[in-house]
Each structure stands twice: as structure tokens, then as C-alpha cells.
C-alpha atoms as a PDB file:
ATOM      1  CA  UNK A   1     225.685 168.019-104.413  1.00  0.00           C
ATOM      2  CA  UNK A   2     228.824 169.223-102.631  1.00  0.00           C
ATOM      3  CA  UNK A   3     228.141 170.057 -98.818  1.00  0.00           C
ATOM      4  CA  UNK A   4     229.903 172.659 -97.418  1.00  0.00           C
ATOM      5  CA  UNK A   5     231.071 172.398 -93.587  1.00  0.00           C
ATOM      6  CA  UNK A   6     231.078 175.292 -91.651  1.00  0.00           C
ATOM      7  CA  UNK A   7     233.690 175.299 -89.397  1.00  0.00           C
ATOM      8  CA  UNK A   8     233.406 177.079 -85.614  1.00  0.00           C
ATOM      9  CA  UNK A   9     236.140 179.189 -84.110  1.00  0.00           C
ATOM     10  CA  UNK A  10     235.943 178.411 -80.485  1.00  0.00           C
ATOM     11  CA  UNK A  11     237.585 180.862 -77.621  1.00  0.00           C
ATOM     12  CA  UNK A  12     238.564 179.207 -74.508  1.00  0.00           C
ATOM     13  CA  UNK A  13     238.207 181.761 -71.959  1.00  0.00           C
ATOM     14  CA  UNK A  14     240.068 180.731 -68.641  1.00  0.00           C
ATOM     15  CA  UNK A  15     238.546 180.978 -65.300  1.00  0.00           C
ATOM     16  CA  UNK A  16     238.940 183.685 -62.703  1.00  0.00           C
ATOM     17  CA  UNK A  17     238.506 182.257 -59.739  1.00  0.00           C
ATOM     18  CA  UNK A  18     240.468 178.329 -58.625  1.00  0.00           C
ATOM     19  CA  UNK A  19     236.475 177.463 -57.394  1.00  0.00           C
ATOM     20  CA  UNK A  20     237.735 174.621 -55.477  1.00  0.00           C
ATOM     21  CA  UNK A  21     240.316 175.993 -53.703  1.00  0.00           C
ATOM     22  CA  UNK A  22     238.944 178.949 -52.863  1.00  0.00           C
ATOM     23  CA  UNK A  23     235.610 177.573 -52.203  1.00  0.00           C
ATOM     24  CA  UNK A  24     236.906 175.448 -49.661  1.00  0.00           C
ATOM     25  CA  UNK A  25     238.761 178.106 -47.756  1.00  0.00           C
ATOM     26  CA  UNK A  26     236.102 179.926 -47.878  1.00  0.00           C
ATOM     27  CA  UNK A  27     234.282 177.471 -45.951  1.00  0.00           C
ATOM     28  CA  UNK A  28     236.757 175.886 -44.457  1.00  0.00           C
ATOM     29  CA  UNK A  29     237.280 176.011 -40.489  1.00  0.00           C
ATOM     30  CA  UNK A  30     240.712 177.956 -39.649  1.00  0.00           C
ATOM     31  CA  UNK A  31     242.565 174.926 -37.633  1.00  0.00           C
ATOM     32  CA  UNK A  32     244.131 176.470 -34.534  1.00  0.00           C
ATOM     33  CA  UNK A  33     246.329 175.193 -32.027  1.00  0.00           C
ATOM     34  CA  UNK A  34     247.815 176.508 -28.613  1.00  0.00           C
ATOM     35  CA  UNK A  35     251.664 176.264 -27.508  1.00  0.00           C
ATOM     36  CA  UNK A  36     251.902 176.265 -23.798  1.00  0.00           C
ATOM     37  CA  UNK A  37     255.332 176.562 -22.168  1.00  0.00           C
ATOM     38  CA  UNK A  38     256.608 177.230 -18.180  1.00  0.00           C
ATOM     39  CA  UNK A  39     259.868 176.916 -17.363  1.00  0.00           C
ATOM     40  CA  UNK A  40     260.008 175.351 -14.248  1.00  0.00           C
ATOM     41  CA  UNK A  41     258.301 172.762 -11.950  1.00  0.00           C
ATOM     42  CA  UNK A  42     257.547 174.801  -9.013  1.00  0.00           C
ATOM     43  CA  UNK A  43     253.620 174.682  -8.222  1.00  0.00           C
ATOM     44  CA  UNK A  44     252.993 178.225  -8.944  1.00  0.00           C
ATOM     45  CA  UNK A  45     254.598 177.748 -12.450  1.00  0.00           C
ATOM     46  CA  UNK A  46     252.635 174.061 -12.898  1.00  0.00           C
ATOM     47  CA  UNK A  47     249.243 176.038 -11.631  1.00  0.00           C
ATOM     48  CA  UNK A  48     249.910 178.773 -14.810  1.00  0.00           C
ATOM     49  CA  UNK A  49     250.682 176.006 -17.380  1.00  0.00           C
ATOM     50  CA  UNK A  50     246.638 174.722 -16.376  1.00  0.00           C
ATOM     51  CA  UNK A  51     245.621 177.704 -16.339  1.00  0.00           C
ATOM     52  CA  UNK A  52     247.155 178.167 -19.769  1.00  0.00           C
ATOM     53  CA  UNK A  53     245.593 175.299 -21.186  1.00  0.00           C
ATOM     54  CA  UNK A  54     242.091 175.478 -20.180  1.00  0.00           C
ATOM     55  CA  UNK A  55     242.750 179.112 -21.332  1.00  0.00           C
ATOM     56  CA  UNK A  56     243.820 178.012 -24.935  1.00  0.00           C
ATOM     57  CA  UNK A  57     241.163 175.418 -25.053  1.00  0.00           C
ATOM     58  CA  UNK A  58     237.959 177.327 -24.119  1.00  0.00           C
ATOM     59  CA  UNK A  59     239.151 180.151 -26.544  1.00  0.00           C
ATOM     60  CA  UNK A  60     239.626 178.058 -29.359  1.00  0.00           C
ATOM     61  CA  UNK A  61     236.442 175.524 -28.959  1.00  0.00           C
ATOM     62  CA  UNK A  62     234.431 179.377 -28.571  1.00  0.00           C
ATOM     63  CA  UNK A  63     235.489 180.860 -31.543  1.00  0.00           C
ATOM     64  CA  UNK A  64     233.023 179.534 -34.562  1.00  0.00           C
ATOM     65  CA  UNK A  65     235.625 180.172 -37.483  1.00  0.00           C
ATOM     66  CA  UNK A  66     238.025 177.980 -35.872  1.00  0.00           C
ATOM     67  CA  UNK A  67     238.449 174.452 -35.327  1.00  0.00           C
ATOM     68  CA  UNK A  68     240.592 172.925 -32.473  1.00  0.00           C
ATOM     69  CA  UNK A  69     243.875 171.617 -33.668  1.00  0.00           C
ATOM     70  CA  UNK A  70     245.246 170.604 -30.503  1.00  0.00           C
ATOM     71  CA  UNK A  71     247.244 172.119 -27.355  1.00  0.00           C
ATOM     72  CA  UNK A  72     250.922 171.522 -27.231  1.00  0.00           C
ATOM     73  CA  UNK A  73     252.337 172.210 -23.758  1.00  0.00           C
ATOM     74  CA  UNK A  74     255.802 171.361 -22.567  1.00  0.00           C
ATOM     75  CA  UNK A  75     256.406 171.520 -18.743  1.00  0.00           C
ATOM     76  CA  UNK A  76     259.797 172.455 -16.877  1.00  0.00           C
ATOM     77  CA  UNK A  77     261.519 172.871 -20.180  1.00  0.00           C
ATOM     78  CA  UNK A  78     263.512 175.824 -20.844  1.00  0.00           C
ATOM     79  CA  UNK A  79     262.401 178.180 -23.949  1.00  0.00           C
ATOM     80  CA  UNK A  80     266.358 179.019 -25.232  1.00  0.00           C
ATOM     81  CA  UNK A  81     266.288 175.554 -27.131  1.00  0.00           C
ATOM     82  CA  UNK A  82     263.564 174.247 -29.389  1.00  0.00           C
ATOM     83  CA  UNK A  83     265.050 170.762 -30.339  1.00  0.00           C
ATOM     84  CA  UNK A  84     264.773 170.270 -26.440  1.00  0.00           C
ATOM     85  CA  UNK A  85     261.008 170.975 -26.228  1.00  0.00           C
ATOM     86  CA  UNK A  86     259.556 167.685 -27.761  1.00  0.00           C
ATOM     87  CA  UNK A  87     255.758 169.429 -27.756  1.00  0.00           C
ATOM     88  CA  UNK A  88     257.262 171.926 -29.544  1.00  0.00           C
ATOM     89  CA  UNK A  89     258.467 169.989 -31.956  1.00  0.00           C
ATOM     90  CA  UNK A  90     255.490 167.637 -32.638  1.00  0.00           C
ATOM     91  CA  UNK A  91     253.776 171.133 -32.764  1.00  0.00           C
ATOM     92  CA  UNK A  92     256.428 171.963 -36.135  1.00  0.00           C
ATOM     93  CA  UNK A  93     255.479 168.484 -37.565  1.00  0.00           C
ATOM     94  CA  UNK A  94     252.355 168.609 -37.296  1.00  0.00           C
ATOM     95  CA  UNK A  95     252.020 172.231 -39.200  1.00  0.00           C
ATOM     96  CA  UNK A  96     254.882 170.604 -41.930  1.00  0.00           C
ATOM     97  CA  UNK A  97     251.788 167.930 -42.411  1.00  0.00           C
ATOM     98  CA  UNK A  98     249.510 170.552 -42.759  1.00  0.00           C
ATOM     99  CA  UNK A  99     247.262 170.218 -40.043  1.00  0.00           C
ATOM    100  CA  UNK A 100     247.537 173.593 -38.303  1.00  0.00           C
ATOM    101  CA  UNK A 101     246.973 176.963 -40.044  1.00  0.00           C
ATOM    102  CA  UNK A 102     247.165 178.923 -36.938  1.00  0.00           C
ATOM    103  CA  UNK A 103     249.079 179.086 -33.767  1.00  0.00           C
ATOM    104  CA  UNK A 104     247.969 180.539 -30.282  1.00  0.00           C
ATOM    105  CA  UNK A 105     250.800 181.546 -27.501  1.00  0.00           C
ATOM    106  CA  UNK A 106     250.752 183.804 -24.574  1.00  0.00           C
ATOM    107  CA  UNK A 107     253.842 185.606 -25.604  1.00  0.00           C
ATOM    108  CA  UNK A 108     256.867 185.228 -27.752  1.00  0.00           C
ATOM    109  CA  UNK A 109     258.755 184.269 -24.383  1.00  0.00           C
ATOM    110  CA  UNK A 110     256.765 181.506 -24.377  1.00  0.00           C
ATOM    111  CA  UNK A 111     257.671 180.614 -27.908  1.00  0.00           C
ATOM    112  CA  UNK A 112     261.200 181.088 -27.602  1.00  0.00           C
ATOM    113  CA  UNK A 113     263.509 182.230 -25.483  1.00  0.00           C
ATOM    114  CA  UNK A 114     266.408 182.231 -28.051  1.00  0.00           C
ATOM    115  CA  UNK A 115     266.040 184.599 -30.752  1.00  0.00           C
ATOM    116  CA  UNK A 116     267.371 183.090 -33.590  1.00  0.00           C
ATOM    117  CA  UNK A 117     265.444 179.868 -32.898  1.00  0.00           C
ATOM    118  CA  UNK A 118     262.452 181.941 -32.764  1.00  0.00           C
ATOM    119  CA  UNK A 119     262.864 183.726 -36.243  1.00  0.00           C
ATOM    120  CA  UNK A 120     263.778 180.283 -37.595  1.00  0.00           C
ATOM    121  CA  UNK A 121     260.453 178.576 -36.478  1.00  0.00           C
ATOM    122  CA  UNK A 122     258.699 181.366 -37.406  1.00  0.00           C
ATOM    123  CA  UNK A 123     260.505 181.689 -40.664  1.00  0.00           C
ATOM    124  CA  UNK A 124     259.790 178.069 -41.309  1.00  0.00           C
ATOM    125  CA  UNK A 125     255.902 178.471 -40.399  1.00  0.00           C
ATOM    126  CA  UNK A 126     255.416 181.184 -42.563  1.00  0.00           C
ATOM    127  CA  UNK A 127     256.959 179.407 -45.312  1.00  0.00           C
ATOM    128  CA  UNK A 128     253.980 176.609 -44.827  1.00  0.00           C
ATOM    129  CA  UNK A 129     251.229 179.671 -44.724  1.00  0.00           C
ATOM    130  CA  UNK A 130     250.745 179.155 -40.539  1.00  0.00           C
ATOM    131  CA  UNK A 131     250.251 182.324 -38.668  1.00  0.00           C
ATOM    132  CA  UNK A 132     251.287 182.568 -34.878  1.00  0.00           C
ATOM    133  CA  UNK A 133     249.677 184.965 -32.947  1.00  0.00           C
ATOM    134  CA  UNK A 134     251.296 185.784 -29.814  1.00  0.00           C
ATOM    135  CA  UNK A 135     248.600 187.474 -27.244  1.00  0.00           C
ATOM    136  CA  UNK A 136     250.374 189.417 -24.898  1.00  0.00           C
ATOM    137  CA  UNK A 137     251.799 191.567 -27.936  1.00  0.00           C
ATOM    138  CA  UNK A 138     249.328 191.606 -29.605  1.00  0.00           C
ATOM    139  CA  UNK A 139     250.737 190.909 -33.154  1.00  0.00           C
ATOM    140  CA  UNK A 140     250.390 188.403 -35.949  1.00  0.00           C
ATOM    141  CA  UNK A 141     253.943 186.710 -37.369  1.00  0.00           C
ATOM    142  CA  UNK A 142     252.060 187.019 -40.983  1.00  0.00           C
ATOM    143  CA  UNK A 143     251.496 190.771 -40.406  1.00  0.00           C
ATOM    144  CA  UNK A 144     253.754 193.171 -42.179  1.00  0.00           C
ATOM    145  CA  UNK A 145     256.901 193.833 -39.805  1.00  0.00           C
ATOM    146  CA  UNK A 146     256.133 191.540 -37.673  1.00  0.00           C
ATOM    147  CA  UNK A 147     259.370 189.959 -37.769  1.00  0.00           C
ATOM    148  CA  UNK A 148     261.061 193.303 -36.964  1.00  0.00           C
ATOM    149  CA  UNK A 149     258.629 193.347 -33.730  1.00  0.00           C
ATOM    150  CA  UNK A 150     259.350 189.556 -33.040  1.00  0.00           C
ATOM    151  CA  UNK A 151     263.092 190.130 -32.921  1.00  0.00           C
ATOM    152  CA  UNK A 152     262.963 193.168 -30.743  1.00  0.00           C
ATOM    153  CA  UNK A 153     260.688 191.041 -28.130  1.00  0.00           C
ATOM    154  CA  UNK A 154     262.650 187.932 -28.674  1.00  0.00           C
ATOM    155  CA  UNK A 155     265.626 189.894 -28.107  1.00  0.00           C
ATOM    156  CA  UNK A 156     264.226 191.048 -24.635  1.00  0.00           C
ATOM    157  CA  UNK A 157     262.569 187.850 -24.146  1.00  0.00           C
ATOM    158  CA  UNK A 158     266.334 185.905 -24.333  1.00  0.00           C
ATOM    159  CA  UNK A 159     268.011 188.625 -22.279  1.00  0.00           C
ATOM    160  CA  UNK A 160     265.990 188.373 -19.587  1.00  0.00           C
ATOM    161  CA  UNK A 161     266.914 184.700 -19.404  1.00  0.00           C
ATOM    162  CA  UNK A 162     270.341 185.602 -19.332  1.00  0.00           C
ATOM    163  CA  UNK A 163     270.156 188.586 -16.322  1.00  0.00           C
ATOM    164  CA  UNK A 164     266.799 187.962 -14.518  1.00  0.00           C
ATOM    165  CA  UNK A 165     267.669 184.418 -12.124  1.00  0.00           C
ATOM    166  CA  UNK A 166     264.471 182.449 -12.223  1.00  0.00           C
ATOM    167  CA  UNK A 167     263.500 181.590  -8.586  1.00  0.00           C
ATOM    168  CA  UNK A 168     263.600 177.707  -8.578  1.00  0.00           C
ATOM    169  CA  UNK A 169     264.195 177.653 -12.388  1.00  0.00           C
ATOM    170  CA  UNK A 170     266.800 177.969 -14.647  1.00  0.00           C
ATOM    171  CA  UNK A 171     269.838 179.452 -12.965  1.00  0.00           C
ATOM    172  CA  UNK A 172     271.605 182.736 -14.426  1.00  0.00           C
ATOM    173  CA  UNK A 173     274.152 182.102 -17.044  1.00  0.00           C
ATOM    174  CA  UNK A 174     275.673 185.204 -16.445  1.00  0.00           C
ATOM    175  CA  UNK A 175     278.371 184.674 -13.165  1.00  0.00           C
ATOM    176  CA  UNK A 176     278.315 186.570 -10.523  1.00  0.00           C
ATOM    177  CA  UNK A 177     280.785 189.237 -10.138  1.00  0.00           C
ATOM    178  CA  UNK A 178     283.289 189.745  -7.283  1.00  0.00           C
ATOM    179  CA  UNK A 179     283.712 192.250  -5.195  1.00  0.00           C
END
């Protein structure tokens, strides 16, 4: 007796949804950090850069979607150049290893006083999918035109270093004219 195989025609139907990666962002605490800058060592300046701190920390630790990734302050370092700021720096290494997904700052000022530095970082962060959110203007470097609104403030933010002398700070690069 011949026996007769029947033979099955199998459709592979692909997933919709990456359940493991998506299931763990779902889940997943947001990783934030803080960047802290003043420019000076004058006590006034030294007494904002605490205040700054405890600032970032308590708002991170008291937000229950995020987890804290760490504060990175420099002190009486300049913002017009980033390879100078070594917090800064350790800040951009430590998002290149993945370990931050979101970065805190009072205002682009603080981020960078140097425009082009500042769209490079932020250039570079978005790149590695790490938002910055700068408080005092309220916007979001992954929003749409953000990075129209972060050159237009950075802009500002690096010509006031050059015009406004900081009292005890930086001096004014622009030179006094003669009358």
C-alpha cells in the first residue's frame, strides 16, 4: 500500500511590534542627568552653582519616570569652550556610552556660550537619541525647530559674553574704545 504524504504550506507572518525593545522602554526609567555651569568663583556665583545642584537633584530623584543619571557641574569655567569644561565632557562620554537619555540645564547659556560648540554637542547628542532640555526656554533640543531656537539663544547667549563685562569674571573681549 502506497502512503501518500500530505505536505503543509506554512506562512511565516512577521511580528509587529520588536517586544523586547519596546517592552523595555516601555518600562524602562528615562535616565536623566543635570549640567551645572557658573562662570566665575565669586561667592554669589559659587552660592548659585549649589543652589543649582540641589535644584537638579531634588527634581530629578522627584520625578517617578526618571532615574538619576548624575549631576555634572563645572565651577569658574567659562561656557565659550567645551573641550575646557572637563564635567562637560565626561557628561558627552558618558551619553556616547549610553548611560544618559536625557539632559537637564538651566539655560542654553549654561550649556554653551559659543554657538557653534553648542549646535555641535547638541548635534552629536541627538545623533545618540539624548534630549536636552534647557529650562529657562522652555524647549526640548529633540523638538521640531529646536535647533533654529537654540541658535537664536546661543547666538544671544555668546554675544553677551562678548559685550556684557562679567563683574569678577571673564573680562570683555571686545576693547575699549577711545575717546
Amino acid at each position: 500500500m502506497e502512503q501518500k504524504v500530505l505536505q503543509r504550506k506554512v506562512n511565516y507572518i512577521a511580528p509587529t511590534l520588536n517586544t523586547e525593545t519596546e517592552s523595555e522602554t516601555a518600562y524602562r526609567q528615562i535616565r536623566v542627568a543635570a549640567y551645572c555651569r557658573v562662570s566665575t568663583q565669586m561667592e554669589e556665583q559659587l552660592n548659585s552653582y549649589e543652589v543649582q545642584v540641589k535644584h537638579y537633584t531634588d527634581k530629578i530623584n522627584s520625578e517617578p519616570k526618571w532615574s538619576f543619571a548624575g549631576i555634572y557641574a563645572d565651577k569658574g569655567i567659562s561656557g565659550t569652550s567645551a573641550k575646557k569644561r572637563d564635567e562637560f565632557m565626561k557628561m558627552i562620554r558618558s551619553c556616547k556610552r549610553h548611560k544618559i537619555d536625557m539632559i537637564i540645564t538651566k539655560s542654553i547659556s549654561r550649556f554653551s556660550r559659543n554657538t557653534l560648540d553648542c549646535l555641535k554637542y547638541i548635534r552629536i547628542l541627538k545623533e545618540l537619541n539624548v534630549d536636552v532640555f534647557f529650562e529657562e526656554q522652555g524647549l526640548h533640543s529633540k523638538d521640531a525647530g529646536a535647533e533654529f531656537y537654540i541658535t537664536i539663544y546661543g547666538s544671544i547667549a555668546q554675544s553677551e559674553r562678548i559685550s556684557v563685562p562679567m563683574s569678577g569674571g571673564a573680562s570683555s573681549k571686545v576693547p575699549k574704545k577711545e575717546k
